[in-house]
Structure formats: structure tokens, C-alpha cells
PDB file of N, CA and C in Angstrom:
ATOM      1  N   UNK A   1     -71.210  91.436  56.140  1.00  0.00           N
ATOM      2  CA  UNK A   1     -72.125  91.739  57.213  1.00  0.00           C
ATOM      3  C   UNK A   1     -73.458  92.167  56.619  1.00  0.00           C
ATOM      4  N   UNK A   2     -74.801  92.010  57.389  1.00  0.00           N
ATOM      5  CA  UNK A   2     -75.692  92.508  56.598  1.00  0.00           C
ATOM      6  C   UNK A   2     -76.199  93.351  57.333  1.00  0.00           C
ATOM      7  N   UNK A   3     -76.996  94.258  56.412  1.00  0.00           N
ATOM      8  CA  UNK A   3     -77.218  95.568  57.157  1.00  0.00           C
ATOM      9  C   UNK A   3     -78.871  95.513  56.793  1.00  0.00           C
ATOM     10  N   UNK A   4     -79.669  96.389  57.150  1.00  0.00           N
ATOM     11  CA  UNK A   4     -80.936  96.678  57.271  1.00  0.00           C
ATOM     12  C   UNK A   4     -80.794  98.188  56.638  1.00  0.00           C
ATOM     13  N   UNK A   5     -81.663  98.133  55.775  1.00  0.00           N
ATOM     14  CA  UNK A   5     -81.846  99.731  55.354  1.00  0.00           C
ATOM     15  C   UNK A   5     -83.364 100.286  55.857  1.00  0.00           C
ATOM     16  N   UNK A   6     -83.347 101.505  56.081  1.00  0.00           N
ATOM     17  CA  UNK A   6     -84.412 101.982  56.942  1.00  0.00           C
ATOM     18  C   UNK A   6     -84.196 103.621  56.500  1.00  0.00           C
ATOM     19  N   UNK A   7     -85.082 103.575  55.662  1.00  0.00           N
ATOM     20  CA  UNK A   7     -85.098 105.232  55.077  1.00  0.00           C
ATOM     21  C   UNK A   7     -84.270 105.156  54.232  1.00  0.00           C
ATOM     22  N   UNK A   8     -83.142 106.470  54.905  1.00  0.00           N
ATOM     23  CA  UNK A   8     -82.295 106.775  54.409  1.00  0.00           C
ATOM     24  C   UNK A   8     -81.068 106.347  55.008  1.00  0.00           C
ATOM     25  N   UNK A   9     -81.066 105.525  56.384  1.00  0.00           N
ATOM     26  CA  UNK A   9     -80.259 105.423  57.526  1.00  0.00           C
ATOM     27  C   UNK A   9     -80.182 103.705  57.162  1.00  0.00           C
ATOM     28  N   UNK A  10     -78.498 102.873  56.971  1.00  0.00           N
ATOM     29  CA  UNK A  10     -78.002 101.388  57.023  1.00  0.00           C
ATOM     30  C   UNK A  10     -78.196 101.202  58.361  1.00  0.00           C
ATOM     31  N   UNK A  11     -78.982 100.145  59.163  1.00  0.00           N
ATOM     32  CA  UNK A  11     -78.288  99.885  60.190  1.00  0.00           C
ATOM     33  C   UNK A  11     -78.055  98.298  60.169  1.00  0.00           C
ATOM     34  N   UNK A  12     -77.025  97.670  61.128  1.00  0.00           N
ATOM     35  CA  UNK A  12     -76.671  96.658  61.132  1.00  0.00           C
ATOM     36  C   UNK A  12     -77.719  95.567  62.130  1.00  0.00           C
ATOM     37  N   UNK A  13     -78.020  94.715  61.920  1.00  0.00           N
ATOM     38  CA  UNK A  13     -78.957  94.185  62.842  1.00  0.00           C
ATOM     39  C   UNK A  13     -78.972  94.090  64.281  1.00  0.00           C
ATOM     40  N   UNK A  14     -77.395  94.521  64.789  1.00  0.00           N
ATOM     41  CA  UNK A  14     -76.955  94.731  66.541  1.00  0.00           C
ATOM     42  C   UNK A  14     -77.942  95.683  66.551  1.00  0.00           C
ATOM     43  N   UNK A  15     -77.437  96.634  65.714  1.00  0.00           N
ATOM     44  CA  UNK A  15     -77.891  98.581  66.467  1.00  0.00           C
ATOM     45  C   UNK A  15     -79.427  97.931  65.670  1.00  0.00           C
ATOM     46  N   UNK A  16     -80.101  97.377  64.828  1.00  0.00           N
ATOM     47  CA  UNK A  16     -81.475  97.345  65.314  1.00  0.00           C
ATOM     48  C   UNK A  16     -82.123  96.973  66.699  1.00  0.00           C
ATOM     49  N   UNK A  17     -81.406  95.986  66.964  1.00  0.00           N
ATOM     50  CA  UNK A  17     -81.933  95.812  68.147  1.00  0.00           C
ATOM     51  C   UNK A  17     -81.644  96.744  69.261  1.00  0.00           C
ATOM     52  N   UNK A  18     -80.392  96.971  69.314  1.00  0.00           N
ATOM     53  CA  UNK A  18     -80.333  98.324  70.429  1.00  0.00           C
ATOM     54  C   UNK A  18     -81.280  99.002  70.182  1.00  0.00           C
ATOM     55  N   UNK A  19     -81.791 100.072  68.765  1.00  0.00           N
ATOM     56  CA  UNK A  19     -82.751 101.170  68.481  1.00  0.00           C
ATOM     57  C   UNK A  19     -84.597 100.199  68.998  1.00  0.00           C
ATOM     58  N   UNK A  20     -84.702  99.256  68.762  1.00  0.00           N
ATOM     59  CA  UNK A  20     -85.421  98.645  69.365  1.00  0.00           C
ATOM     60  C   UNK A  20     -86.066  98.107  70.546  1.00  0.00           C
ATOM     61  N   UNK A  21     -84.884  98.071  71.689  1.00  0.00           N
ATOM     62  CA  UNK A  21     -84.142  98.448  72.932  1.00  0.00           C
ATOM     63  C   UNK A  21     -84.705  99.390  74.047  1.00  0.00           C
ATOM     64  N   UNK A  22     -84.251 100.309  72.927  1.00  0.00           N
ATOM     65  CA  UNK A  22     -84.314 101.997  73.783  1.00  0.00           C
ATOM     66  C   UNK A  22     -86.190 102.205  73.690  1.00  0.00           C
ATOM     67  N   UNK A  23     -86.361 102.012  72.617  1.00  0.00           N
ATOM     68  CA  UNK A  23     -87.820 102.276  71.922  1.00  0.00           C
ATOM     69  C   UNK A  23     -88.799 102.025  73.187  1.00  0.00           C
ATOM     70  N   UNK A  24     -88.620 101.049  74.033  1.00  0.00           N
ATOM     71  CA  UNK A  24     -89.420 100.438  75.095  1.00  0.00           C
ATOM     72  C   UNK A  24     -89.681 101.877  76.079  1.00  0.00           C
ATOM     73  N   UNK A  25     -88.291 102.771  76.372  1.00  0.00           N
ATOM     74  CA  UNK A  25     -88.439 103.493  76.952  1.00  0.00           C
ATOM     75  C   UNK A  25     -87.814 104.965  77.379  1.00  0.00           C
ATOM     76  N   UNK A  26     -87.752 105.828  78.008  1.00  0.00           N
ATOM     77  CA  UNK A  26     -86.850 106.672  77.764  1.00  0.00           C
ATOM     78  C   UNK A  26     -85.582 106.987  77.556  1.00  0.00           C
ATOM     79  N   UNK A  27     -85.151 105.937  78.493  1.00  0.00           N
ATOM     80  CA  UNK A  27     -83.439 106.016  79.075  1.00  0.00           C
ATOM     81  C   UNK A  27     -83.439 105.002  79.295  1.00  0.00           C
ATOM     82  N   UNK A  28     -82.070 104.430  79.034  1.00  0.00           N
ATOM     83  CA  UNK A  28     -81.099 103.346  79.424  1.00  0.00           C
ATOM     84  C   UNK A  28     -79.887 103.662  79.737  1.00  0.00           C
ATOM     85  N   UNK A  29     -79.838 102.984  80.332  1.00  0.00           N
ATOM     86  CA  UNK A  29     -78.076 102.723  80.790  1.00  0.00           C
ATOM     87  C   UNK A  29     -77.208 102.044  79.803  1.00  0.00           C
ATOM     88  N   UNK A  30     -76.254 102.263  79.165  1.00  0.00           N
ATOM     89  CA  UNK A  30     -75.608 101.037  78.953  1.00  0.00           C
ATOM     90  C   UNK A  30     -75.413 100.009  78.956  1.00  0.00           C
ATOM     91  N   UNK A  31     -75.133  99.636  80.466  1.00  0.00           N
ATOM     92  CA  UNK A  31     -75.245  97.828  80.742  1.00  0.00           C
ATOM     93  C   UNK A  31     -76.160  97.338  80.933  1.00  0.00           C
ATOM     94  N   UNK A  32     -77.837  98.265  81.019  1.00  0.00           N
ATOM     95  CA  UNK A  32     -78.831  98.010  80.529  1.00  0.00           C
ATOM     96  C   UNK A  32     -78.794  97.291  79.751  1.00  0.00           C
ATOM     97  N   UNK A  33     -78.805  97.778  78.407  1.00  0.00           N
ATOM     98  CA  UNK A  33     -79.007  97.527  77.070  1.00  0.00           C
ATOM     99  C   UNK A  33     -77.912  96.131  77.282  1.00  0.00           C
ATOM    100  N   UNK A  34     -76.967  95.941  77.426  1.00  0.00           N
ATOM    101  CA  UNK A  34     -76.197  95.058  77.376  1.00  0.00           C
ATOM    102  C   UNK A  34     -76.856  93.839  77.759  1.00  0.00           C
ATOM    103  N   UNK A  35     -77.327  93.891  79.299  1.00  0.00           N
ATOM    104  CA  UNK A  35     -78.037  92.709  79.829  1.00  0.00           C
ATOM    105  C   UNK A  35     -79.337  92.370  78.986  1.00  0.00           C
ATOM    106  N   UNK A  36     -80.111  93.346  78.359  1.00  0.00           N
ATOM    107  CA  UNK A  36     -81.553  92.845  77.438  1.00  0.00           C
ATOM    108  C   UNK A  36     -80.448  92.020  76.372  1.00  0.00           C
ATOM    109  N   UNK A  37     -79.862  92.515  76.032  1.00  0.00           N
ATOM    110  CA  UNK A  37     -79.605  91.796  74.435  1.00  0.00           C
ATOM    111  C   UNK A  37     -78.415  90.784  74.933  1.00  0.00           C
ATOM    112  N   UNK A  38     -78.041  90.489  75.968  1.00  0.00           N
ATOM    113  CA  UNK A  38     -77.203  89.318  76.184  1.00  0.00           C
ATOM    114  C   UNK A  38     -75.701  89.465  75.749  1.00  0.00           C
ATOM    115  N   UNK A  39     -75.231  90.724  75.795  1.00  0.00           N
ATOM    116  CA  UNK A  39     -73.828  91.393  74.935  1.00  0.00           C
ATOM    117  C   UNK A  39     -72.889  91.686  75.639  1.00  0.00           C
ATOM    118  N   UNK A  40     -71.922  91.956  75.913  1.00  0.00           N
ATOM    119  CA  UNK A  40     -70.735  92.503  76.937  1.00  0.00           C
ATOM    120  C   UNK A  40     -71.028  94.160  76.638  1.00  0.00           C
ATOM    121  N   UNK A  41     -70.203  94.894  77.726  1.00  0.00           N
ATOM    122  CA  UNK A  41     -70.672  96.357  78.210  1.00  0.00           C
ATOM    123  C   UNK A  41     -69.899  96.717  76.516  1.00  0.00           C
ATOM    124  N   UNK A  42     -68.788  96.191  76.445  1.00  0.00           N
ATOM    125  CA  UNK A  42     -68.351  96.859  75.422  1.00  0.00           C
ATOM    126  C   UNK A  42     -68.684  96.567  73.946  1.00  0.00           C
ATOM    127  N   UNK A  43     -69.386  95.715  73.631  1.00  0.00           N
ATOM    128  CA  UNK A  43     -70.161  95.461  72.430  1.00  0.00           C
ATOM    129  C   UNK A  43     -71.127  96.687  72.705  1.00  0.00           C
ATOM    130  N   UNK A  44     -72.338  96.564  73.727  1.00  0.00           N
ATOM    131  CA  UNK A  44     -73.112  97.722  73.538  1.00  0.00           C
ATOM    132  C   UNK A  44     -72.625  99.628  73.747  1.00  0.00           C
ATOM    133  N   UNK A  45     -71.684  99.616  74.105  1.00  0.00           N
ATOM    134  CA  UNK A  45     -70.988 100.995  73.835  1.00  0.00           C
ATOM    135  C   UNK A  45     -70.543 100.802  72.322  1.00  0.00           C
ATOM    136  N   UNK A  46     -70.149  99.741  71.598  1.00  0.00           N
ATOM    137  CA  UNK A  46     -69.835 100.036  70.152  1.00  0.00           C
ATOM    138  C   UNK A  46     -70.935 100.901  69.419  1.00  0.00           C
ATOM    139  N   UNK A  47     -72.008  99.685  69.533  1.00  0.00           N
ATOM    140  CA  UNK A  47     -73.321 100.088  68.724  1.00  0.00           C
ATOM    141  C   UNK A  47     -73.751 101.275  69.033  1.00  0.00           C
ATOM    142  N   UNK A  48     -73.725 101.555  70.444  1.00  0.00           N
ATOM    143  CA  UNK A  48     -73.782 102.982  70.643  1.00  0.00           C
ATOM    144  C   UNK A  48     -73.465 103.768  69.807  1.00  0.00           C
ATOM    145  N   UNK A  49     -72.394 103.652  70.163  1.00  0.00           N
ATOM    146  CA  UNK A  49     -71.389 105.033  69.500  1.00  0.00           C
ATOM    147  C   UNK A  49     -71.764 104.984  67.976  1.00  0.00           C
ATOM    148  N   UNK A  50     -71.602 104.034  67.451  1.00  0.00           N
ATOM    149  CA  UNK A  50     -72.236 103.912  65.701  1.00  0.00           C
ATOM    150  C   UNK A  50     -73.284 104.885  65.782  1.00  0.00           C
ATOM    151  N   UNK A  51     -74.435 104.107  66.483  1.00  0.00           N
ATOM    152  CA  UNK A  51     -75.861 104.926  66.712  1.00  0.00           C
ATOM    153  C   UNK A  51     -76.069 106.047  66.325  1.00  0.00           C
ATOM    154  N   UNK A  52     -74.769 106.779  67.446  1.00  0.00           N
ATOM    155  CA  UNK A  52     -74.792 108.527  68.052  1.00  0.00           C
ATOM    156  C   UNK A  52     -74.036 109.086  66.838  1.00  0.00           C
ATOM    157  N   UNK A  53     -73.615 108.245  66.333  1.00  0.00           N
ATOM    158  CA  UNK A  53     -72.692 108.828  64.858  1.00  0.00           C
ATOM    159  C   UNK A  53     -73.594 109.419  63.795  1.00  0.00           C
ATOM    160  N   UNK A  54     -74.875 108.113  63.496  1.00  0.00           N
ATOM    161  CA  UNK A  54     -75.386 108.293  62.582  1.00  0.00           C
ATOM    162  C   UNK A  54     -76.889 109.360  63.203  1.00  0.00           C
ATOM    163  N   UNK A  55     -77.040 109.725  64.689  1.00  0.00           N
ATOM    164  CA  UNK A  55     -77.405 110.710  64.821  1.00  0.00           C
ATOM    165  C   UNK A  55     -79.048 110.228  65.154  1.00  0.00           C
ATOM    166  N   UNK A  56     -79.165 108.471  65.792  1.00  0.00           N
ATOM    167  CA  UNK A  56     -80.144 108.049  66.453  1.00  0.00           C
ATOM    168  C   UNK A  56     -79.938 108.036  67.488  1.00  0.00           C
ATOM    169  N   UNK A  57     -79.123 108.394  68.168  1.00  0.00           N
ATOM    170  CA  UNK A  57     -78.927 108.147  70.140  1.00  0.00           C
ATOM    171  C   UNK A  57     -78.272 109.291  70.439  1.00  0.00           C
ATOM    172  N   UNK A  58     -78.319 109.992  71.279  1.00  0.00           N
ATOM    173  CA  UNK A  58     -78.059 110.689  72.202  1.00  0.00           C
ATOM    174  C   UNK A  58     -77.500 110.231  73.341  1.00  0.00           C
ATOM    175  N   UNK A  59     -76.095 110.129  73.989  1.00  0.00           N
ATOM    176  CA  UNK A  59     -75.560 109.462  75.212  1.00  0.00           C
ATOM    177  C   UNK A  59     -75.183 111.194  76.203  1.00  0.00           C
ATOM    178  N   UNK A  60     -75.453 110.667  77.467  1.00  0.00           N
ATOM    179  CA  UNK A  60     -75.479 111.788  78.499  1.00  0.00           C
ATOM    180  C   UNK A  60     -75.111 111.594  79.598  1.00  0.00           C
ATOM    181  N   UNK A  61     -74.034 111.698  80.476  1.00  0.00           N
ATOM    182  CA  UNK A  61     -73.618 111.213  81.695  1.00  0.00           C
ATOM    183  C   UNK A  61     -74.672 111.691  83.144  1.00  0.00           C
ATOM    184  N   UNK A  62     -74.609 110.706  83.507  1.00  0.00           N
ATOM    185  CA  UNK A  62     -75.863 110.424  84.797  1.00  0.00           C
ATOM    186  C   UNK A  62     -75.079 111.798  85.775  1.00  0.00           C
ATOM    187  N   UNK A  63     -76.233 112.493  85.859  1.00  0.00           N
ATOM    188  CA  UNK A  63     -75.591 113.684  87.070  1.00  0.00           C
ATOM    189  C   UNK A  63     -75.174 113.224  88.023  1.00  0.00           C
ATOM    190  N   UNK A  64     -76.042 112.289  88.816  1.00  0.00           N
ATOM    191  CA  UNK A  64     -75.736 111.743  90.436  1.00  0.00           C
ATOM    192  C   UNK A  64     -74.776 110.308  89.911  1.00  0.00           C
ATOM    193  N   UNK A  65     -74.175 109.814  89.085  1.00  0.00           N
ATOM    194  CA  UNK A  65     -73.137 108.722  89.305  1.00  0.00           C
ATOM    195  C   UNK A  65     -73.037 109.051  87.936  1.00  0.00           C
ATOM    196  N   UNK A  66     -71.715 109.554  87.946  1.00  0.00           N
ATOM    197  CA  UNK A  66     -71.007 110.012  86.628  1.00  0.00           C
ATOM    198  C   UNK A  66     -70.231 108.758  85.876  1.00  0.00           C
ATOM    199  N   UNK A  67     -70.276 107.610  86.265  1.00  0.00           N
ATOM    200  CA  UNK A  67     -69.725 107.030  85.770  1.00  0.00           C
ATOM    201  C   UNK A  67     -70.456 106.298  84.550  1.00  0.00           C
ATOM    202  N   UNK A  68     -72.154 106.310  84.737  1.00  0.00           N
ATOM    203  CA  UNK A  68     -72.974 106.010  84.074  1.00  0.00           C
ATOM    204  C   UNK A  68     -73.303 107.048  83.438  1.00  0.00           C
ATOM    205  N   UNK A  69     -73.841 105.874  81.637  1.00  0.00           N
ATOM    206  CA  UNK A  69     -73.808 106.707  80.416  1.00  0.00           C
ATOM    207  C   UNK A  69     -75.536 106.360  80.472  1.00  0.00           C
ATOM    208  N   UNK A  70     -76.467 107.583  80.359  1.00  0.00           N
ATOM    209  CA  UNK A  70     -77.958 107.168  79.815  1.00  0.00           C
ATOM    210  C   UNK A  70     -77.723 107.568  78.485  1.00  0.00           C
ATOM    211  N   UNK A  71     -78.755 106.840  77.549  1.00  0.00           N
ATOM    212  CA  UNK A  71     -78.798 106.795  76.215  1.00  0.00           C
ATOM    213  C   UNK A  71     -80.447 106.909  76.031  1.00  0.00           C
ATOM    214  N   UNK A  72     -80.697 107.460  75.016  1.00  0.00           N
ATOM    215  CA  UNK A  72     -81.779 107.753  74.333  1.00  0.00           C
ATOM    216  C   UNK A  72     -82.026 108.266  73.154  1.00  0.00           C
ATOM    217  N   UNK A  73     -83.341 107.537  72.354  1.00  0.00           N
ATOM    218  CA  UNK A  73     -83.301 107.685  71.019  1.00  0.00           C
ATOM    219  C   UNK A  73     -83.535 109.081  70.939  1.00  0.00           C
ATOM    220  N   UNK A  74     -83.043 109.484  69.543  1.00  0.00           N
ATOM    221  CA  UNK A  74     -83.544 110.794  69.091  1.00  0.00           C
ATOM    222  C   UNK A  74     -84.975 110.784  68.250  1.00  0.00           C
ATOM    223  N   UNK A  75     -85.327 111.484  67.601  1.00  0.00           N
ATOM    224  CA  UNK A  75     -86.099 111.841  67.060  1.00  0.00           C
ATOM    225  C   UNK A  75     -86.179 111.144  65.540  1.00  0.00           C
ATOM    226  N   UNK A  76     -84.820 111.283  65.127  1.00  0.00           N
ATOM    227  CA  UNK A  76     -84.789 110.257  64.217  1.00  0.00           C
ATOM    228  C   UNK A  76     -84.501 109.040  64.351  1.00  0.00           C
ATOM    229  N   UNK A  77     -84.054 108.611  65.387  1.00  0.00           N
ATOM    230  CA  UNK A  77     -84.057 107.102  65.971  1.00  0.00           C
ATOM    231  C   UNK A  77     -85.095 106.391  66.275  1.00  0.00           C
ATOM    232  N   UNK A  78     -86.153 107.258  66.801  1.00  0.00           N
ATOM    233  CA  UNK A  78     -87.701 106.881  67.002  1.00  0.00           C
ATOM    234  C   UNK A  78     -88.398 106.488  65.698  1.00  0.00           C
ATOM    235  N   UNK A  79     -88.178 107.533  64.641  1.00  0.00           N
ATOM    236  CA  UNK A  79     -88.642 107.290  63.608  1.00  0.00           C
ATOM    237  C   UNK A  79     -88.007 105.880  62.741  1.00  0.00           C
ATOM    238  N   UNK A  80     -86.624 105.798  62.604  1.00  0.00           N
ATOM    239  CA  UNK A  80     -85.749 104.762  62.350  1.00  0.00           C
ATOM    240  C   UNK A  80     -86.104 103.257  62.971  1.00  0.00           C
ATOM    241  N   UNK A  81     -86.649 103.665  63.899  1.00  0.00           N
ATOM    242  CA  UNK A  81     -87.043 102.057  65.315  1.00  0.00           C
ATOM    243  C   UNK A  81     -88.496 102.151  64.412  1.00  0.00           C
ATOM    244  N   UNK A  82     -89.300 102.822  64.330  1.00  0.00           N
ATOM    245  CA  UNK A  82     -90.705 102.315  63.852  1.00  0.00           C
ATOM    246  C   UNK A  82     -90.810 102.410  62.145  1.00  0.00           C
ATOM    247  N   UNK A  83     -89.387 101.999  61.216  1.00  0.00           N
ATOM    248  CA  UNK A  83     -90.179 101.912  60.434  1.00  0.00           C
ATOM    249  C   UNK A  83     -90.218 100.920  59.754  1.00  0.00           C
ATOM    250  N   UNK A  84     -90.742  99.872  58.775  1.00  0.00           N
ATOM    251  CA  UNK A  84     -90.692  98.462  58.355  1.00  0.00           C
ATOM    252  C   UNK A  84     -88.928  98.555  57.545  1.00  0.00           C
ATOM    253  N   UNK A  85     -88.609  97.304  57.886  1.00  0.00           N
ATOM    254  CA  UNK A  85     -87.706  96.767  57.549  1.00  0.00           C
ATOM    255  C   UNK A  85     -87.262  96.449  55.661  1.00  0.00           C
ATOM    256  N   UNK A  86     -86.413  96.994  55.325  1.00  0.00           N
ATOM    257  CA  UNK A  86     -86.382  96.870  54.235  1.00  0.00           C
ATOM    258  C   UNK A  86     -84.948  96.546  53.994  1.00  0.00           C
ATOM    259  N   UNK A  87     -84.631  95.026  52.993  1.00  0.00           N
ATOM    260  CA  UNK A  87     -82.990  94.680  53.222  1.00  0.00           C
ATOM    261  C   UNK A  87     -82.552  95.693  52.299  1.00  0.00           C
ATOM    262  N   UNK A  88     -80.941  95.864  52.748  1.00  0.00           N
ATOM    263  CA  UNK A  88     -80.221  96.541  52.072  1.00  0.00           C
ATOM    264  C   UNK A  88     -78.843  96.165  52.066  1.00  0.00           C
ATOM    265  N   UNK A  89     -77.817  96.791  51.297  1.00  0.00           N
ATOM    266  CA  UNK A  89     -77.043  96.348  50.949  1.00  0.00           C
ATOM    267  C   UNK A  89     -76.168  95.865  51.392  1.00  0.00           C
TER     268      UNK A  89
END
């Protein structure tokens, strides 16, 4: 698989584009993100969860319809989404 290195943070070219994704705007939904990038709900909950692992996304259940997950970059995800691309291993 190939990955993208960015800093100090691997990411895989899915979760670039998710971190790329979010970048547009505050919050997403899940099946948001799913429908931009053309993916099933559960491909984009993978990358998610990778994401929130490595501590670029933040996921938060919607107060008024709990069944929905909003997602948003962090601080280092912002930084991670804007910085040039460099391959890695």
C-alpha cells in the first residue's frame, strides 16, 4: 500500500483525501464524506477512525439526531491537510 508522509504523521492516500475533505469545512457527516469521495458509509468510518487514532479528526455525535457522527479536523489535521506532499514509505 502506499502511504504519503506528511511531517511526522504516514497517511494513506484514502485518509488524504478524507483530511482534504473536511479541510473545505467545519463539519461533516460521515456519509458526507462518503458521497464526496464516492466510498461506502463503511469505508469512510474506517479512515475515520484511522484519522482519530492518529489524532487528525475528532468524531462527535450530532445532539439533535444521535445517530449521526460529525467529524472535524483537529489542529493537527489542519496542519497535516496543508502541508506539501512528501512520498514515504
Amino acid at each position: 500500500m502506499t502511504t504519503v508522509r506528511r511531517e511526522n504523521v504516514s497517511v494513506t492516500p484514502r485518509q488524504l483525501e478524507v483530511l482534504t475533505c473536511l479541510a473545505e469545512r467545519d463539519s461533516w457527516l460521515v456519509g458526507e464524506i462518503a458521497s464526496v469521495l464516492n466510498v461506502s458509509s463503511a469505508a469512510a468510518t474506517k479512515a475515520v477512525a484511522r484519522l482519530e487514532r492518529k489524532g487528525l479528526v475528532t468524531r462527535a455525535v450530532d445532539m439533535i439526531d444521535r445517530r449521526c457522527v460529525n467529524v472535524s479536523l483537529t489542529r493537527a489535521g489542519v496542519d497535516t491537510a496543508r502541508q506539501p506532499i512528501r512520498q514515504g514509505l
